[in-house]
PDB file of N, CA and C in Angstrom:
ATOM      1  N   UNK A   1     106.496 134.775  66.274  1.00  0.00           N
ATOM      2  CA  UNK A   1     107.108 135.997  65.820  1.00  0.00           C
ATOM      3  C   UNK A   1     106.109 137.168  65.839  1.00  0.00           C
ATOM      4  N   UNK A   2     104.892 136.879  65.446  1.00  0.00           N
ATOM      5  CA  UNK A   2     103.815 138.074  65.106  1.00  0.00           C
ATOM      6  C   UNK A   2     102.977 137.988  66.405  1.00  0.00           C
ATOM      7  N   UNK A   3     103.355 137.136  67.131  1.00  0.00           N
ATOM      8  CA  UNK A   3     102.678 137.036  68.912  1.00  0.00           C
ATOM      9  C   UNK A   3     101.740 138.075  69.391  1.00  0.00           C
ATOM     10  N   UNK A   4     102.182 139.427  69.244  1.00  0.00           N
ATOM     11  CA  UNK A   4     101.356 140.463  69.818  1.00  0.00           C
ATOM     12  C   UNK A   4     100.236 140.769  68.827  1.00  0.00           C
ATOM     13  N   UNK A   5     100.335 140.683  67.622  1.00  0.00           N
ATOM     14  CA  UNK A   5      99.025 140.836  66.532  1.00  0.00           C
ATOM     15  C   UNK A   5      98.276 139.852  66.957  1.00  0.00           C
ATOM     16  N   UNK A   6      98.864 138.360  66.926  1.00  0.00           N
ATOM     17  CA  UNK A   6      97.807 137.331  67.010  1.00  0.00           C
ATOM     18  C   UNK A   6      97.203 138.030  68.504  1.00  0.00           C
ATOM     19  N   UNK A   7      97.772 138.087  69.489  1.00  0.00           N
ATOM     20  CA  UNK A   7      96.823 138.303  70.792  1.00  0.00           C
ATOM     21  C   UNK A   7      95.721 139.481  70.619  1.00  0.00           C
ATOM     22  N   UNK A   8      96.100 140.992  69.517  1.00  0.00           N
ATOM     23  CA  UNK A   8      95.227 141.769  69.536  1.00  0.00           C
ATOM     24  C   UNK A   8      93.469 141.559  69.008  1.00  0.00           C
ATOM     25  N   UNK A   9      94.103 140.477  68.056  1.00  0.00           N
ATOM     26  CA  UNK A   9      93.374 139.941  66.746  1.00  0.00           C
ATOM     27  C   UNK A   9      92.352 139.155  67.822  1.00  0.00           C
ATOM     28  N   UNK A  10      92.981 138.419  68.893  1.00  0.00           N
ATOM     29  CA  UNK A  10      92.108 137.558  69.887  1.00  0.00           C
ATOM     30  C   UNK A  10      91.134 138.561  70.793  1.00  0.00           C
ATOM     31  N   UNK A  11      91.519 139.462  71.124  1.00  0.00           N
ATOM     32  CA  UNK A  11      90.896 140.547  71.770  1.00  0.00           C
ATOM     33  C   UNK A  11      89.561 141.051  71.305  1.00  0.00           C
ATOM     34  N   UNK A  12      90.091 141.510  69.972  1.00  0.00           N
ATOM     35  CA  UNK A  12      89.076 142.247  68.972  1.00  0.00           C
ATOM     36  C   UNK A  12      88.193 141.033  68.578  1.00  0.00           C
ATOM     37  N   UNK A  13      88.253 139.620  68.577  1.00  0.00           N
ATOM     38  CA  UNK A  13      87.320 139.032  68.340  1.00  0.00           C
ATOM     39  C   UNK A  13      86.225 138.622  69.375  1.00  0.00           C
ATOM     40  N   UNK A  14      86.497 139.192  70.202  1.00  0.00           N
ATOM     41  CA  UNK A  14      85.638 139.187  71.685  1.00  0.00           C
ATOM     42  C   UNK A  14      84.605 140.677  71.829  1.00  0.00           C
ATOM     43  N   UNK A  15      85.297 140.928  71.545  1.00  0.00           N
ATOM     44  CA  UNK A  15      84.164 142.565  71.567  1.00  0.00           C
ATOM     45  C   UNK A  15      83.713 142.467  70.118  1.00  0.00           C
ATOM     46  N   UNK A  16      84.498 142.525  68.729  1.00  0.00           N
ATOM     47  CA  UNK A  16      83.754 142.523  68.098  1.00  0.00           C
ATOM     48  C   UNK A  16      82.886 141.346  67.198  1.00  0.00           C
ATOM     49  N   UNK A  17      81.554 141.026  67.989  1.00  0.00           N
ATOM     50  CA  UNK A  17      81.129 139.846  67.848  1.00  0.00           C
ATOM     51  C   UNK A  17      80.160 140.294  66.203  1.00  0.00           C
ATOM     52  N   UNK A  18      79.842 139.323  65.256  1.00  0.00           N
ATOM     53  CA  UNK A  18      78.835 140.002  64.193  1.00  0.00           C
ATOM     54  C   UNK A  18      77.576 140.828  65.022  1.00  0.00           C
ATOM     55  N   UNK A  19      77.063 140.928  65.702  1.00  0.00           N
ATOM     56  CA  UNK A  19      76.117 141.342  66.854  1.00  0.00           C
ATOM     57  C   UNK A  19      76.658 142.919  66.533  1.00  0.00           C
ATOM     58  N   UNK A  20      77.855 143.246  66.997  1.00  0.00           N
ATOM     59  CA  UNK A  20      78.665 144.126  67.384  1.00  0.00           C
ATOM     60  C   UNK A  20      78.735 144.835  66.123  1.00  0.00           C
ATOM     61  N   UNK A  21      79.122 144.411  65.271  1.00  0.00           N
ATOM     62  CA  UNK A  21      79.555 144.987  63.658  1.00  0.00           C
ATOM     63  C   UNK A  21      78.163 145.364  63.163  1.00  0.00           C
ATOM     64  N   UNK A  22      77.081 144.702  63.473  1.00  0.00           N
ATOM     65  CA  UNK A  22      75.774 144.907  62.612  1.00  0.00           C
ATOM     66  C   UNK A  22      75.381 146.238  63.152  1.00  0.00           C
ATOM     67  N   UNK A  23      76.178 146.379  64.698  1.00  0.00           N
ATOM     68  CA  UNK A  23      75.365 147.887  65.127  1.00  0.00           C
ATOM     69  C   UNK A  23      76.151 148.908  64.817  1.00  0.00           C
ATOM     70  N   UNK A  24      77.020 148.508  64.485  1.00  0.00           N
ATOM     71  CA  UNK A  24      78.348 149.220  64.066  1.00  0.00           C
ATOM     72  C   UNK A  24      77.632 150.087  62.699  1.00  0.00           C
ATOM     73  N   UNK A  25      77.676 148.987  61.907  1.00  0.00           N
ATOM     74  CA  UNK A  25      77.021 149.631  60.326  1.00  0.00           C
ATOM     75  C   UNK A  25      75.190 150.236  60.386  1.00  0.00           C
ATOM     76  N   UNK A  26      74.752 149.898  61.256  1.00  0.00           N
ATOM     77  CA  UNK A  26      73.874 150.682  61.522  1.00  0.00           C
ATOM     78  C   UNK A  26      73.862 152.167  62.503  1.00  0.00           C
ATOM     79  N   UNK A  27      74.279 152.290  63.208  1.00  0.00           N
ATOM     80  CA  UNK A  27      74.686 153.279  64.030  1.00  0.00           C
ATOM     81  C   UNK A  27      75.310 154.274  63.205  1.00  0.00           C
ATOM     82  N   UNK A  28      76.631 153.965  62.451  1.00  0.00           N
ATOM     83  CA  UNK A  28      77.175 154.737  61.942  1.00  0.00           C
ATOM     84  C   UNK A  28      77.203 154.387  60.411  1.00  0.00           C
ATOM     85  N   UNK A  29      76.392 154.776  59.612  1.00  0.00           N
ATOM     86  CA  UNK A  29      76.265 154.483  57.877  1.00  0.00           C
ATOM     87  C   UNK A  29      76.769 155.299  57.065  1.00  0.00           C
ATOM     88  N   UNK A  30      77.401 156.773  57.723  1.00  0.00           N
ATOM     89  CA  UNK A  30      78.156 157.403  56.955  1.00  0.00           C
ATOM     90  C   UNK A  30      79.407 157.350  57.451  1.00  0.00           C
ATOM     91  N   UNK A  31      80.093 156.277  58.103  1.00  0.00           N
ATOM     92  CA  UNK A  31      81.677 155.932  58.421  1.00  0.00           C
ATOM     93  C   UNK A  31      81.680 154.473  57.836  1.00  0.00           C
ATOM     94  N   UNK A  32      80.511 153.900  57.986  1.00  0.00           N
ATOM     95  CA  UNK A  32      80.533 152.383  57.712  1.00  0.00           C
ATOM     96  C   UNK A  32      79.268 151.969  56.270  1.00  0.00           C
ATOM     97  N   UNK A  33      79.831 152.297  55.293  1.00  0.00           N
ATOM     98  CA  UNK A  33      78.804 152.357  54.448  1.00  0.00           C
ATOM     99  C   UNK A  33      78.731 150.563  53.727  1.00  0.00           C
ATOM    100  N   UNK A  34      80.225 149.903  54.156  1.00  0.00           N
ATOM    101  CA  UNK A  34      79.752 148.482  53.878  1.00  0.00           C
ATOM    102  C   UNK A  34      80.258 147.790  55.569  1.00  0.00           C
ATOM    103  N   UNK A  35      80.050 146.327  55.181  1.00  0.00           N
ATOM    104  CA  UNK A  35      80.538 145.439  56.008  1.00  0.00           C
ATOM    105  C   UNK A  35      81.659 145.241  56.139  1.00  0.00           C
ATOM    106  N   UNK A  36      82.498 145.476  54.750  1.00  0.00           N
ATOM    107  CA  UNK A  36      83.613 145.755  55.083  1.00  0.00           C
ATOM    108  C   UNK A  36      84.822 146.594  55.446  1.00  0.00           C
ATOM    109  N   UNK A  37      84.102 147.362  55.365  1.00  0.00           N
ATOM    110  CA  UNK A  37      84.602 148.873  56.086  1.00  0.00           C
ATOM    111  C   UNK A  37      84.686 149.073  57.271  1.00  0.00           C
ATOM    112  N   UNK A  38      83.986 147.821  58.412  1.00  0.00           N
ATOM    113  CA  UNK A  38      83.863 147.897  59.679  1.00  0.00           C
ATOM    114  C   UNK A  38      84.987 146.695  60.053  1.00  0.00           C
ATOM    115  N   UNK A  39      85.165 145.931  58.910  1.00  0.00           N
ATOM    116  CA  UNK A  39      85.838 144.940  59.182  1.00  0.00           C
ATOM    117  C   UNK A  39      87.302 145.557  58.823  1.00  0.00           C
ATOM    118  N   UNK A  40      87.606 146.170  57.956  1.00  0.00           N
ATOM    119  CA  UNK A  40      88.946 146.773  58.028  1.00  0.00           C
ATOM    120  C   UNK A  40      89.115 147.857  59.029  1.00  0.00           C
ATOM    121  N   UNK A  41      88.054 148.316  59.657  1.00  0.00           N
ATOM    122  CA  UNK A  41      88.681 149.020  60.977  1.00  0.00           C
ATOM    123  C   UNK A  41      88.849 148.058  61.981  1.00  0.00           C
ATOM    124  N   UNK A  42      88.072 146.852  62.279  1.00  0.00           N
ATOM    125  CA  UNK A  42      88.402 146.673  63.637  1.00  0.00           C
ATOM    126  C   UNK A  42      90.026 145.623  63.450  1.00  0.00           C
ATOM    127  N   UNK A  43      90.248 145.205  62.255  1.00  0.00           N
ATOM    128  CA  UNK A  43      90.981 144.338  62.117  1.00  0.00           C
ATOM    129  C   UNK A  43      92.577 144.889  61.598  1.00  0.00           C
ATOM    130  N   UNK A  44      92.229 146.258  61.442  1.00  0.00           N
ATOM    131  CA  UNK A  44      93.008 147.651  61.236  1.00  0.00           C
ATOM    132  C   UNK A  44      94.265 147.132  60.006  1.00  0.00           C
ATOM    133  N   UNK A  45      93.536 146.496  59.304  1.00  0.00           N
ATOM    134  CA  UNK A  45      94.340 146.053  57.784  1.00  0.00           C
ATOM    135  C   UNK A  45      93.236 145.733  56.654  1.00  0.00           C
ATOM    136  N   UNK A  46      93.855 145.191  55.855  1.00  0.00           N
ATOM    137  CA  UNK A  46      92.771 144.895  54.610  1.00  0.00           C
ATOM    138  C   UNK A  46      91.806 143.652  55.301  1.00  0.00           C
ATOM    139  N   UNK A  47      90.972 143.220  54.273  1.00  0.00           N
ATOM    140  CA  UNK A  47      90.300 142.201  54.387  1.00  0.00           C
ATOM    141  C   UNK A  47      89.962 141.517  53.215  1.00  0.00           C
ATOM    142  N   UNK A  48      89.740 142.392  52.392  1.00  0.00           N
ATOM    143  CA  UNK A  48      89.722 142.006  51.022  1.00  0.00           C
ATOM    144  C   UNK A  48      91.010 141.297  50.463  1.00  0.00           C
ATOM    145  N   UNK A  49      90.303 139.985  49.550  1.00  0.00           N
ATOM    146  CA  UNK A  49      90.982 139.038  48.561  1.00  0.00           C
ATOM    147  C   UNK A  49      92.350 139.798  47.733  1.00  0.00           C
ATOM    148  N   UNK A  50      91.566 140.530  47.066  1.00  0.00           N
ATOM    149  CA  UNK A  50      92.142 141.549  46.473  1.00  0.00           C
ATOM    150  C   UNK A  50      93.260 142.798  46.725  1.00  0.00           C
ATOM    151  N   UNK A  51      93.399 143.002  47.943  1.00  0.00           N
ATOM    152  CA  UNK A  51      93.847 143.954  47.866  1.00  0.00           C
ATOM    153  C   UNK A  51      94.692 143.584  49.806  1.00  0.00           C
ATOM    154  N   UNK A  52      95.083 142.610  49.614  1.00  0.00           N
ATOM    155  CA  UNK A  52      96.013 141.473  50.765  1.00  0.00           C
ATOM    156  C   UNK A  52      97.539 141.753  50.655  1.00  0.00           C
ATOM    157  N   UNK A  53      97.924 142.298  49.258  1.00  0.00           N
ATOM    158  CA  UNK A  53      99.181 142.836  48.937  1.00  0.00           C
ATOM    159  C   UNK A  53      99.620 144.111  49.677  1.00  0.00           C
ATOM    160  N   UNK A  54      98.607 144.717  49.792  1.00  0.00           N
ATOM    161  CA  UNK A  54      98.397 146.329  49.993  1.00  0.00           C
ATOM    162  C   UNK A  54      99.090 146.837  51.374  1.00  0.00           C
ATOM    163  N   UNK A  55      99.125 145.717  52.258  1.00  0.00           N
ATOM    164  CA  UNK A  55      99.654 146.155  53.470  1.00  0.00           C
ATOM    165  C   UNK A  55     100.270 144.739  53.677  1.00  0.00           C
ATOM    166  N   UNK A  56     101.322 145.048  54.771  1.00  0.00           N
ATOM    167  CA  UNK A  56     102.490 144.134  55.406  1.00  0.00           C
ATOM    168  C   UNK A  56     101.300 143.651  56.804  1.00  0.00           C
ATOM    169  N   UNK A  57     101.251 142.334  56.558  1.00  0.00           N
ATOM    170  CA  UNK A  57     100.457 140.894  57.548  1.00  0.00           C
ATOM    171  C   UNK A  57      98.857 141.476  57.169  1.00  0.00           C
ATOM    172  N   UNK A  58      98.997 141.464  56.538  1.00  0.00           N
ATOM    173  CA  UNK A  58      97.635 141.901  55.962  1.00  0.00           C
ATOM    174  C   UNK A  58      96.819 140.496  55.508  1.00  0.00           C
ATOM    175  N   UNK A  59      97.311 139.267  55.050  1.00  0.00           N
ATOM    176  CA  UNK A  59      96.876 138.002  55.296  1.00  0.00           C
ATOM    177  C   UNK A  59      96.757 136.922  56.496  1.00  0.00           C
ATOM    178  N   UNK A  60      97.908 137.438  57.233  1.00  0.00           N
ATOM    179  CA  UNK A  60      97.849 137.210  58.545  1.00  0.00           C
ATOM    180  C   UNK A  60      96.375 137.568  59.122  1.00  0.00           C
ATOM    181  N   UNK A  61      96.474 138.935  59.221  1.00  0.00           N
ATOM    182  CA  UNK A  61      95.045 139.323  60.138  1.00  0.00           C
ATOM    183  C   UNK A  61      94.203 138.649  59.170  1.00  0.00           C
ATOM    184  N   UNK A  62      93.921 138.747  58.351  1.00  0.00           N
ATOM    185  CA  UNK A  62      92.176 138.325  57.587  1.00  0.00           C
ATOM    186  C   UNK A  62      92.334 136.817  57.872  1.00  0.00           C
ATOM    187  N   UNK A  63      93.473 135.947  58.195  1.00  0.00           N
ATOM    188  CA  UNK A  63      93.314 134.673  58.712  1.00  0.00           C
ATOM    189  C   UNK A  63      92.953 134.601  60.289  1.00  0.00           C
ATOM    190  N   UNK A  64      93.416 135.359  60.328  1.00  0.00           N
ATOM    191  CA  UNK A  64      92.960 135.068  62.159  1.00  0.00           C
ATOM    192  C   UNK A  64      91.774 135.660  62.625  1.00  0.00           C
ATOM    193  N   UNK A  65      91.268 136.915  61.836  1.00  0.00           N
ATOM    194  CA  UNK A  65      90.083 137.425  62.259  1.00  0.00           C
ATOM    195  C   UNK A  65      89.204 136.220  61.524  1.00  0.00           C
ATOM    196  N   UNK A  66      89.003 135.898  60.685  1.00  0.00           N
ATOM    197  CA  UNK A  66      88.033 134.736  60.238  1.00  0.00           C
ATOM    198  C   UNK A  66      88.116 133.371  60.682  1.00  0.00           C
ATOM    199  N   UNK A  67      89.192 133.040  61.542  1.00  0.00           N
ATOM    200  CA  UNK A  67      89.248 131.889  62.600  1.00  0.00           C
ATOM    201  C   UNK A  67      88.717 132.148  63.503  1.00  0.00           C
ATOM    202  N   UNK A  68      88.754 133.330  64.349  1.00  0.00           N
ATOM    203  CA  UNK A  68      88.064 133.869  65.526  1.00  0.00           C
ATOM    204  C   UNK A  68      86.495 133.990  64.883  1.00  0.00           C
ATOM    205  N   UNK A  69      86.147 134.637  63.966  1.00  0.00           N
ATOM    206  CA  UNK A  69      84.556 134.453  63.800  1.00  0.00           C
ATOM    207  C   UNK A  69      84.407 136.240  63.362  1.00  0.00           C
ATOM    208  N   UNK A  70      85.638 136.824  63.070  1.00  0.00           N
ATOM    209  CA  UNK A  70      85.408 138.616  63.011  1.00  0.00           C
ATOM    210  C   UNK A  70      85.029 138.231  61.429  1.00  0.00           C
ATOM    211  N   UNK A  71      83.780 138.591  61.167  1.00  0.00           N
ATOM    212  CA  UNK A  71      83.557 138.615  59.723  1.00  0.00           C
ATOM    213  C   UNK A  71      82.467 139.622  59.658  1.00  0.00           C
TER     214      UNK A  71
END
């Protein structure tokens, strides 16, 4: 049913490797002031435990980006 998220989610875990995110938050420290701030952009929903309610498949993605290795 959610077919096209899961494939984007597969995408984005190819480019964005931890490699990728570390230059991310270094490069840019006043857009990316945590780790997870880079991780809710590339994964373009929440990520946080907490706050999974907040948006619609918003557990979806934080499951599939952390199967793929997007952390």
């Amino acid at each position: 049913m959610h077919k096209d998220h899961v494939l984007d989610m597969l995408l984005k875990a190819r480019i964005y490797n931890s490699a990728k995110i570390d230059s991310l938050l270094a490069e840019f420290p006043d857009l990316f002031p945590t780790r997870e701030s880079v991780l809710k952009m590339v994964t373009s929903n929440q990520v946080s435990l907490d706050d999974l309610g907040n948006r619609v498949l918003a557990k979806l993605y934080r499951d599939i980006s952390r199967d793929f290795g997007i952390r």
